[in-house]
Protein backbone atom coordinates (compact mmCIF):
# COMPACT_ATOMS: atom_id res chain seq x y z
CA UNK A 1 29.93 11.91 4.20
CA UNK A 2 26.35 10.21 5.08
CA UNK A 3 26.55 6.44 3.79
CA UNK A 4 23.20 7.22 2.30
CA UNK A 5 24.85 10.02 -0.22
CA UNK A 6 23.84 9.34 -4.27
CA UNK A 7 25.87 12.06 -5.98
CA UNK A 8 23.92 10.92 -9.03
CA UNK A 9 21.10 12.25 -7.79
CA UNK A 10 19.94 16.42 -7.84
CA UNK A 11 16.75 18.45 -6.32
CA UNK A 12 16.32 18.45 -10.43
CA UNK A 13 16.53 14.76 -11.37
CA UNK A 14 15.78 12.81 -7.38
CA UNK A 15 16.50 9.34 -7.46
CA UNK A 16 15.05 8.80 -3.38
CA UNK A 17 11.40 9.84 -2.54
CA UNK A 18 10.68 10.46 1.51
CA UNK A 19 7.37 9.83 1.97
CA UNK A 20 5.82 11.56 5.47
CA UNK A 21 3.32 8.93 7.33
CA UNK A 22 1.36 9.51 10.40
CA UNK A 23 -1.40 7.08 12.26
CA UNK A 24 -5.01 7.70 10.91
CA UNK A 25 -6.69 4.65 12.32
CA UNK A 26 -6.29 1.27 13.74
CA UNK A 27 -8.02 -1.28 11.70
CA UNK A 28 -8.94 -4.67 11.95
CA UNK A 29 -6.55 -7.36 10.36
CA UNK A 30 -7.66 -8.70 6.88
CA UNK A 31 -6.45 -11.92 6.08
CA UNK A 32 -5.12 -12.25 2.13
CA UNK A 33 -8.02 -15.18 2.02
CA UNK A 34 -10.59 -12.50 2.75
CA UNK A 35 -9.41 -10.22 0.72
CA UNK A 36 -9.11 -12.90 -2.40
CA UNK A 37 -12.55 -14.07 -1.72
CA UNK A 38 -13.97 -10.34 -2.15
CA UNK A 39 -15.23 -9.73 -6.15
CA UNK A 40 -15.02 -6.52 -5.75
CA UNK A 41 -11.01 -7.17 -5.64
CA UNK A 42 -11.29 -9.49 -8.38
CA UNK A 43 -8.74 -7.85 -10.81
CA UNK A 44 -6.04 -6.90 -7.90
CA UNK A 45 -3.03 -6.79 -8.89
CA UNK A 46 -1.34 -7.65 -5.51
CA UNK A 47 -3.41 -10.42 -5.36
CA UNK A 48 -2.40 -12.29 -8.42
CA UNK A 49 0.38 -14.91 -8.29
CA UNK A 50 4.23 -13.55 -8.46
CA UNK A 51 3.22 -10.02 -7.34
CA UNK A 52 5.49 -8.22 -4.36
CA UNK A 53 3.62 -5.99 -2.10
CA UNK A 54 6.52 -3.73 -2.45
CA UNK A 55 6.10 -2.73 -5.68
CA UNK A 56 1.77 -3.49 -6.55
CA UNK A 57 0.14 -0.73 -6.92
CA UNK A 58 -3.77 -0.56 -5.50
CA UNK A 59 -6.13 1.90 -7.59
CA UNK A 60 -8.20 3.88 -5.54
CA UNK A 61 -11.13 2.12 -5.67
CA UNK A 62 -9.78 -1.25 -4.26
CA UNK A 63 -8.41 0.74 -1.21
CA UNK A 64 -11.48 1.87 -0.24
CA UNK A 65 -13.58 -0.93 0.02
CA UNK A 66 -10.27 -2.46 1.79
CA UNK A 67 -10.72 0.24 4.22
CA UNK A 68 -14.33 -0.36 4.76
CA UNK A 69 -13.79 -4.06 5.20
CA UNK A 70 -11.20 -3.23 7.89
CA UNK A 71 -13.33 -0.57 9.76
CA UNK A 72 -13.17 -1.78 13.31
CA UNK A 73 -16.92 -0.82 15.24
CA UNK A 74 -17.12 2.59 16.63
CA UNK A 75 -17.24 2.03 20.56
């Protein structure tokens, strides 16, 4: 038996998400200062004290303007 196994868990009632992730783009790096510094990230969740980047969700709006921040210049 896989060490993995949860027999608590069924196809009906999943206790384990697999998420599928593939390389879209390389981006610059963003340091947290930046990104704490930006008003348009004002009310982030992540970046408030205590928060684990685990577990923060980001609304869709804050991930896009992180993405355009991190754009590197089309060679």
């Amino acid at each position: 038996m896989n060490p993995y196994f949860d027999a608590k868990s069924t196809p009906e009632q999943p206790r384990w998400w697999l998420r599928d992730v593939r390389f879209i783009a390389k981006t610059r790096f963003v340091p947290l200062s930046e990104l704490r510094a930006s008003p348009e990230l004002a009310n982030m969740r992540l970046l408030a004290r205590g928060n684990r980047l685990s577990i923060t969700p980001v609304t869709a709006e804050e991930w896009q303007f992180i993405n355009r921040i991190g754009a590197l210049p089309i060679e």
